[in-house]
Protein backbone atom coordinates (compact mmCIF):
# COMPACT_ATOMS: atom_id res chain seq x y z
CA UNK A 1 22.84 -54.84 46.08
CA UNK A 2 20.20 -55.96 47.01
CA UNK A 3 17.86 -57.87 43.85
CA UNK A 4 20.92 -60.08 42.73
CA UNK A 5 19.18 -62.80 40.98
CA UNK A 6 17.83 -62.65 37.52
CA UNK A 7 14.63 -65.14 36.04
CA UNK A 8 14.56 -64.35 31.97
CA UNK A 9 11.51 -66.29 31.05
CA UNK A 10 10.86 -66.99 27.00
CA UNK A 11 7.05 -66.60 27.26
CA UNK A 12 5.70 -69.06 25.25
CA UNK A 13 8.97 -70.18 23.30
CA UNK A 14 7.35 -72.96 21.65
CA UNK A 15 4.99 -70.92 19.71
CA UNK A 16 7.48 -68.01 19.28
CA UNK A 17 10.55 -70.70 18.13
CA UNK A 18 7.74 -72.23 15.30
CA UNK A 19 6.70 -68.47 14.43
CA UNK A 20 10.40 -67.76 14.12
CA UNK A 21 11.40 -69.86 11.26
CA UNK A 22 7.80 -69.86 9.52
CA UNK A 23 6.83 -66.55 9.39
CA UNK A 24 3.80 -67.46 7.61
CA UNK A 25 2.46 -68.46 10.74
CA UNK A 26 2.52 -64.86 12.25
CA UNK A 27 -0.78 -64.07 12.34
CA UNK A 28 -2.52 -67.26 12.47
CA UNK A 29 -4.20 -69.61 14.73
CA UNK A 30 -1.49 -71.91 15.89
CA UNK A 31 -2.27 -75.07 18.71
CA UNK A 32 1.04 -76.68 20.07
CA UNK A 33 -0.19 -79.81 20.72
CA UNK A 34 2.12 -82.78 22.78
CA UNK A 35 0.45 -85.50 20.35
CA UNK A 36 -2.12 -85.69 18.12
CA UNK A 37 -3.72 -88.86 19.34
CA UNK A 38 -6.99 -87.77 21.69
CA UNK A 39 -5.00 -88.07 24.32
CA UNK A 40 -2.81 -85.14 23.90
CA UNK A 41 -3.31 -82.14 25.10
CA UNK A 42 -2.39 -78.26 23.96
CA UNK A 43 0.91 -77.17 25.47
CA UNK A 44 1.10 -73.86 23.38
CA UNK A 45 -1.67 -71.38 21.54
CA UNK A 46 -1.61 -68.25 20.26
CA UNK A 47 -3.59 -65.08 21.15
CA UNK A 48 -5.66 -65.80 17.58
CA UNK A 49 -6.15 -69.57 18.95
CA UNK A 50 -7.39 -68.11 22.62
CA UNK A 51 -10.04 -66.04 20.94
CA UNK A 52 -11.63 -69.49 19.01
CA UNK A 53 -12.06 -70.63 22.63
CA UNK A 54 -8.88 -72.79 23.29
CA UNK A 55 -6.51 -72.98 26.21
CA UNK A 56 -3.33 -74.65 27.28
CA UNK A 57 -4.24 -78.21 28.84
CA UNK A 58 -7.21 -78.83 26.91
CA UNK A 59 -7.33 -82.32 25.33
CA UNK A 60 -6.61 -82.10 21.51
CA UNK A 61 -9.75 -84.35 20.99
CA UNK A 62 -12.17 -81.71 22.00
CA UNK A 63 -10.03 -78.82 20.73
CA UNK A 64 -10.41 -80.38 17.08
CA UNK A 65 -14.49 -81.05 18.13
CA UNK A 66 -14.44 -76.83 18.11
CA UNK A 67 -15.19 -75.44 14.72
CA UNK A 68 -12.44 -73.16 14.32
CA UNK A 69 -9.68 -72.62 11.49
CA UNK A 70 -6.66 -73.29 14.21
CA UNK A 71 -3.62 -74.98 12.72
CA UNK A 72 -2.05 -77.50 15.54
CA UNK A 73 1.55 -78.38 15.45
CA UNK A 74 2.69 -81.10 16.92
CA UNK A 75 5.87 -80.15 19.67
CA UNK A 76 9.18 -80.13 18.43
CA UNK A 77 11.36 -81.00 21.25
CA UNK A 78 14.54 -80.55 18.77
CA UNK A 79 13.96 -77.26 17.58
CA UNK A 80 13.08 -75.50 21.39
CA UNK A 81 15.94 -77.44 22.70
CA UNK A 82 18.23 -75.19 20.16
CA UNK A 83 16.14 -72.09 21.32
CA UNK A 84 16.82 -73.10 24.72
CA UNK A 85 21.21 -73.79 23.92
CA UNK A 86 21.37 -70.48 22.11
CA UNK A 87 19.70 -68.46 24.84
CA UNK A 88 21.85 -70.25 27.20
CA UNK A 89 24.89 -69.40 25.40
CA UNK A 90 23.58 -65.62 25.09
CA UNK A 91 22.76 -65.35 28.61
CA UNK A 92 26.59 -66.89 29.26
CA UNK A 93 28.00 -63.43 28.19
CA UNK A 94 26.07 -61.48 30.86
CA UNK A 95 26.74 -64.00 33.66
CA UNK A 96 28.87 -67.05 34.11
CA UNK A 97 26.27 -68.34 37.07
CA UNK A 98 23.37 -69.56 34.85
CA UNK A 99 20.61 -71.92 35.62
CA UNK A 100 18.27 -73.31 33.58
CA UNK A 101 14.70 -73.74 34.55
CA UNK A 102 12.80 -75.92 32.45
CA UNK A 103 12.46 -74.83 28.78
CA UNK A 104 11.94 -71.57 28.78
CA UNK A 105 13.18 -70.24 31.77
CA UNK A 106 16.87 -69.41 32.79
CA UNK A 107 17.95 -68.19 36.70
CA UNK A 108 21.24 -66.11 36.73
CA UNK A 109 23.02 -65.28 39.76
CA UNK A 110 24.53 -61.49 39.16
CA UNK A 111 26.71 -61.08 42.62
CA UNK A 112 29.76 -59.18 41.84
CA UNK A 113 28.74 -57.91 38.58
CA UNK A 114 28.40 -54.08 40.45
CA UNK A 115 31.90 -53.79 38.05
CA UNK A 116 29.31 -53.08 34.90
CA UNK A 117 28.76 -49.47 36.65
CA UNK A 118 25.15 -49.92 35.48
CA UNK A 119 22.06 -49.66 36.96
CA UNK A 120 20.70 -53.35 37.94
CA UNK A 121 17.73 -52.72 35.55
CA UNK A 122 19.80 -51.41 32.91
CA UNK A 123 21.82 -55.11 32.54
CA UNK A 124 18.36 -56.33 32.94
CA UNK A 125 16.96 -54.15 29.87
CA UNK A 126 20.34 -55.14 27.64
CA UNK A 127 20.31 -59.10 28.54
CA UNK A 128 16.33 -58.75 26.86
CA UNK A 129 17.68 -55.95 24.61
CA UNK A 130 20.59 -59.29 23.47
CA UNK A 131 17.51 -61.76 23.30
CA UNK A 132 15.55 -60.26 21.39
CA UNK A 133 17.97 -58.98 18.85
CA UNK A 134 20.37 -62.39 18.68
CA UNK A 135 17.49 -65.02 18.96
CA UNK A 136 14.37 -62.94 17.54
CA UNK A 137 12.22 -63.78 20.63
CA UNK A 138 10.47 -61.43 23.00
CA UNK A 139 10.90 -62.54 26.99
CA UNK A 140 10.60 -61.49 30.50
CA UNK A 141 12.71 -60.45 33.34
CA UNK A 142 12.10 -60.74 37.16
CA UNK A 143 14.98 -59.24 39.37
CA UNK A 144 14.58 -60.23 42.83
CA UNK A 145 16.58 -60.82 46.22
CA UNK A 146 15.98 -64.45 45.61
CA UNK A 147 15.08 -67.55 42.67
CA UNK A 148 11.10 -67.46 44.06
CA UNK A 149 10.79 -63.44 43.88
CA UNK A 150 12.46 -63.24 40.52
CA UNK A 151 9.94 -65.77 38.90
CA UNK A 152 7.16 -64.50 40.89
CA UNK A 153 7.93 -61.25 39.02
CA UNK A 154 7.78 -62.50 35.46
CA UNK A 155 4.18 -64.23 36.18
CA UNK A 156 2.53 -60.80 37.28
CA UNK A 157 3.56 -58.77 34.77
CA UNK A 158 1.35 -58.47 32.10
């Protein structure tokens, strides 16, 4: 076999973990922001908040300067750091090789799974199939021959 490694990456989790237990905040402008002093910056946005001209890394100083109805949020390690456990724990039932990669990514080695009798995107499909369903958040998977190509993957596709 030869694309053995896995990358499930929770695009955007911060936004989609706050969205997830306040659905009010579905279709609205929403700013993750690391502090509200001028000094922080935006480490989330939505699609709504990219259209009134923001974008991740811009200094919450000159994002609040922009005439815009965005609501920012300041980051809640606590809550993604659940996100992050459960996924981990979800992921633990497709592989027992599991690496996490920052917040919202998660390597996982699948040598020797070939006893599934599935296709390699097919356990790729259910482990996003399990996310989605058990944690309620929509992610990406890159399957690759190694940890670089597998990530790689995730950041091209649209």
């Amino acid at each position: 076999m030869l694309s053995e490694v896995f990358y499930l990456n929770l695009d955007s989790i911060e936004l989609q973990a706050e969205r997830a237990i306040d659905p009010t905040l579905k279709t609205r402008a929403i700013a993750i922001i690391s502090s509200s002093d001028s000094n922080g910056t935006i480490i989330s946005l939505s699609h709504e908040a990219e259209q009134e001209g923001l974008y991740k890394g811009m200094k919450v100083s000159i994002a609040k300067k922009k005439k815009s109805a965005v609501q920012f949020l300041p980051y809640n390690r606590p809550l993604y750091q659940r996100v992050n456990k459960y996924t981990y724990d979800t992921l633990s039932h497709f592989s027992p090789v599991i690496e996490p990669s920052g917040i919202s990514g998660f390597y996982m080695d699948m040598k020797g799974m070939s006893f599934l009798n599935k296709d390699i995107k097919d356990i790729g499909l259910s482990i996003l199939k399990k996310v989605e369903s058990r944690i309620s958040l929509i992610s990406i998977m890159g399957i690759g021959a190694n940890k670089l190509i597998s990530k790689i993957i995730t950041s091209v596709i649209p």
